[in-house]
Protein backbone atom coordinates (compact mmCIF):
# COMPACT_ATOMS: atom_id res chain seq x y z
CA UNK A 1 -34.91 2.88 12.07
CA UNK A 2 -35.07 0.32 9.26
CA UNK A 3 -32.62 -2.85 8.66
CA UNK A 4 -31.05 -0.01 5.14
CA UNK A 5 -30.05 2.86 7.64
CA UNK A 6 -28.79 0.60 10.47
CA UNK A 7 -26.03 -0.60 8.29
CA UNK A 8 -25.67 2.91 6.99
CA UNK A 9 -24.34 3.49 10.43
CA UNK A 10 -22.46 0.29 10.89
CA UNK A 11 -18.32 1.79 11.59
CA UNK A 12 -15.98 -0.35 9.42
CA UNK A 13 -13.23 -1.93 11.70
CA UNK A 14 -9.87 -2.01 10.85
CA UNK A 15 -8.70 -5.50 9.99
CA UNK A 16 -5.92 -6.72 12.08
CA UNK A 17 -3.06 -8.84 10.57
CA UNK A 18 -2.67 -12.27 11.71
CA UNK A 19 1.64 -12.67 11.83
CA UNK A 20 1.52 -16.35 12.80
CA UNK A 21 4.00 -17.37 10.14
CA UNK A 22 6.54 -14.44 10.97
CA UNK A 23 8.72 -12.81 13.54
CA UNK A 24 7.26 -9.05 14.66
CA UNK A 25 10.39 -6.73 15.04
CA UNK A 26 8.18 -4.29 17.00
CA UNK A 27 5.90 -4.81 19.89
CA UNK A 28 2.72 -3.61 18.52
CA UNK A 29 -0.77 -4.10 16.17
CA UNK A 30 -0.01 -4.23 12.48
CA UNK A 31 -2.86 -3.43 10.19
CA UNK A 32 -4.09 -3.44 6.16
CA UNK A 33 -4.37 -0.42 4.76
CA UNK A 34 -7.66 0.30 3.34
CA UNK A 35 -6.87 0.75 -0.69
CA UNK A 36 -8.46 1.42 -3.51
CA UNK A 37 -6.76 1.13 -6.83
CA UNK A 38 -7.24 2.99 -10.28
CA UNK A 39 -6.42 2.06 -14.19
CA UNK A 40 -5.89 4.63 -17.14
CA UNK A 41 -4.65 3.53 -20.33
CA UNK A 42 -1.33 4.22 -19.29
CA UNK A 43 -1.06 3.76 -15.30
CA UNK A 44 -2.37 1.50 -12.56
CA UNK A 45 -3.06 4.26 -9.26
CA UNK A 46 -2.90 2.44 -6.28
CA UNK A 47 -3.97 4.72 -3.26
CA UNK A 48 -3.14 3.28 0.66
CA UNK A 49 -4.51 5.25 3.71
CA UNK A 50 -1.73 5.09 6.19
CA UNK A 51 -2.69 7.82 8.72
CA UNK A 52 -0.03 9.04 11.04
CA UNK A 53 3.01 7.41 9.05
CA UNK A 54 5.69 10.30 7.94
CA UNK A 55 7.61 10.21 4.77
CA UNK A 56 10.99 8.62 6.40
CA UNK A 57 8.93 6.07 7.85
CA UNK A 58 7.53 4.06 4.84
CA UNK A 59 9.70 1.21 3.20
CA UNK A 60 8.10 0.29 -0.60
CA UNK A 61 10.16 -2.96 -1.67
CA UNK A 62 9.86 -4.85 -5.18
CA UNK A 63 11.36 -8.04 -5.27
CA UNK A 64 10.07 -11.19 -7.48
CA UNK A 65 7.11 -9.03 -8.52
CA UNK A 66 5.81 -8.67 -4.88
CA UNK A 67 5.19 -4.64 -4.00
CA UNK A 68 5.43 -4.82 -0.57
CA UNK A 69 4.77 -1.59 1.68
CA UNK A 70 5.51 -1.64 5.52
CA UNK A 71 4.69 2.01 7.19
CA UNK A 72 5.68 2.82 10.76
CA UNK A 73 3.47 4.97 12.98
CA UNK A 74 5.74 6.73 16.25
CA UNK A 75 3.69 7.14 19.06
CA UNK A 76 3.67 10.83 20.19
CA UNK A 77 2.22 12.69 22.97
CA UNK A 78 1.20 16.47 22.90
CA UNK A 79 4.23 18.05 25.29
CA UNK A 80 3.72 18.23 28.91
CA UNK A 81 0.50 15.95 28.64
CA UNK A 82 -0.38 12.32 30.34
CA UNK A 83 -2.47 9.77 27.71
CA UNK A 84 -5.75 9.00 30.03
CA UNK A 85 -8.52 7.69 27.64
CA UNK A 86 -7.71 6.82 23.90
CA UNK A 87 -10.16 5.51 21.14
CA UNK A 88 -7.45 5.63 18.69
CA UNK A 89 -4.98 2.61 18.65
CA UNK A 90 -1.58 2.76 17.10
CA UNK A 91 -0.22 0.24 14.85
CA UNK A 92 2.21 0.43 11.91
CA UNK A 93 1.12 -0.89 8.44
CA UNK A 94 1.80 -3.95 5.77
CA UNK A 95 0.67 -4.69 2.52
CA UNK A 96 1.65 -6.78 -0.66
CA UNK A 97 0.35 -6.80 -3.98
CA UNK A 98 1.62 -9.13 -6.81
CA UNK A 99 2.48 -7.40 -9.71
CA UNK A 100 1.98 -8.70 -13.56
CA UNK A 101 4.39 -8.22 -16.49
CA UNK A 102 2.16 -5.19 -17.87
CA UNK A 103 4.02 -2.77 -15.23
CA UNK A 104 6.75 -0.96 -16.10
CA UNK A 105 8.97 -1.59 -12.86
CA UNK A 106 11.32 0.77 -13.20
CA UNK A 107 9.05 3.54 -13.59
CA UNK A 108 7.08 3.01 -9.92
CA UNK A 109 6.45 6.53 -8.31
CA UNK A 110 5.52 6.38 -4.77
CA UNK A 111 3.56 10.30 -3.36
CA UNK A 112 3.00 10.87 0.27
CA UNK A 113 0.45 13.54 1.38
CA UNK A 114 -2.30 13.83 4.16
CA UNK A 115 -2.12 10.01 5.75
CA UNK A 116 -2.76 8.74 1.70
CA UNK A 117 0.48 6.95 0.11
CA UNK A 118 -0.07 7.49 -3.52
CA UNK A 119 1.73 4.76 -5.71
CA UNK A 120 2.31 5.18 -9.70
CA UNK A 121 2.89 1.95 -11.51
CA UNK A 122 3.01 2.76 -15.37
CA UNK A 123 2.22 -0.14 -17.88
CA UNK A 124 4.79 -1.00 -20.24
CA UNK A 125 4.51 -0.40 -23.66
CA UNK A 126 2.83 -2.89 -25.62
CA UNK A 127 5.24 -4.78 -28.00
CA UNK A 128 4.90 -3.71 -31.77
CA UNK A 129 5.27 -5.99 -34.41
CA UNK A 130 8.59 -6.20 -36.47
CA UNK A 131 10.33 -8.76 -39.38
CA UNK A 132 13.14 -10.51 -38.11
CA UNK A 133 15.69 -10.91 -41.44
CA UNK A 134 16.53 -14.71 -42.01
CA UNK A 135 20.37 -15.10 -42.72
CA UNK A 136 22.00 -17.89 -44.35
CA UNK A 137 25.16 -19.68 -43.10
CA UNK A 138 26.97 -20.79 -45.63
């Protein structure tokens, strides 16, 4: 095998965050989503993989043009069955994005479907020019 396809094979891992600076609520790992984000002319597409996280479970805050988004995973067990061996490690999920003045902040649209937290952020509409009338105090 040459140097190309043994990094083919090389298994991202998932990056843990470091909460030195803060005080953890809940007992457990906290990860960063992997995401990729889209432009159009009109929107910014901003696509998180949060696997496991339901819909009631994800908090999307906006304050001082900070998008923060903090997903909870709940541990569950098929019924009448004992955890013995697990690859997969549970952990809930926080990111934050700064956001410019070109997004429309009202508009935000957050879509959950299949572990993937779609958010919309619309750009605002560029400013036209216009005359401003002078008047004269007399």
């Amino acid at each position: 095998m040459t140097k190309k396809e043994e990094k083919s094979l090389e298994i991202p891992k998932k990056e843990v965050i470091n909460v030195d600076n803060t005080e953890q609520t809940r007992a457990r790992r906290c990860y960063l989503p992997n995401t990729d984000i889209y432009e159009t002319a009109d929107e910014i597409v901003l696509i998180a993989d949060i696997p496991g996280v339901k819909q009631d479970s994800i908090e999307i805050t906006l304050d001082k043009n900070i998008l923060s988004i903090n997903a909870y995973v709940d541990e569950t067990s098929p019924e009448g069955y004992e955890r013995v061996y697990s690859e997969y490690e549970i952990g809930d999920f926080e990111r934050s994005f700064r956001l410019s003045d070109e997004i429309d902040q009202e508009k935000i649209k957050a879509i959950v479907t299949n572990g993937e937290l779609h958010l919309h952020l619309p750009k605002t509409e560029p400013m036209k020019a216009r005359k401003i009338k002078v008047k004269a105090i007399a």
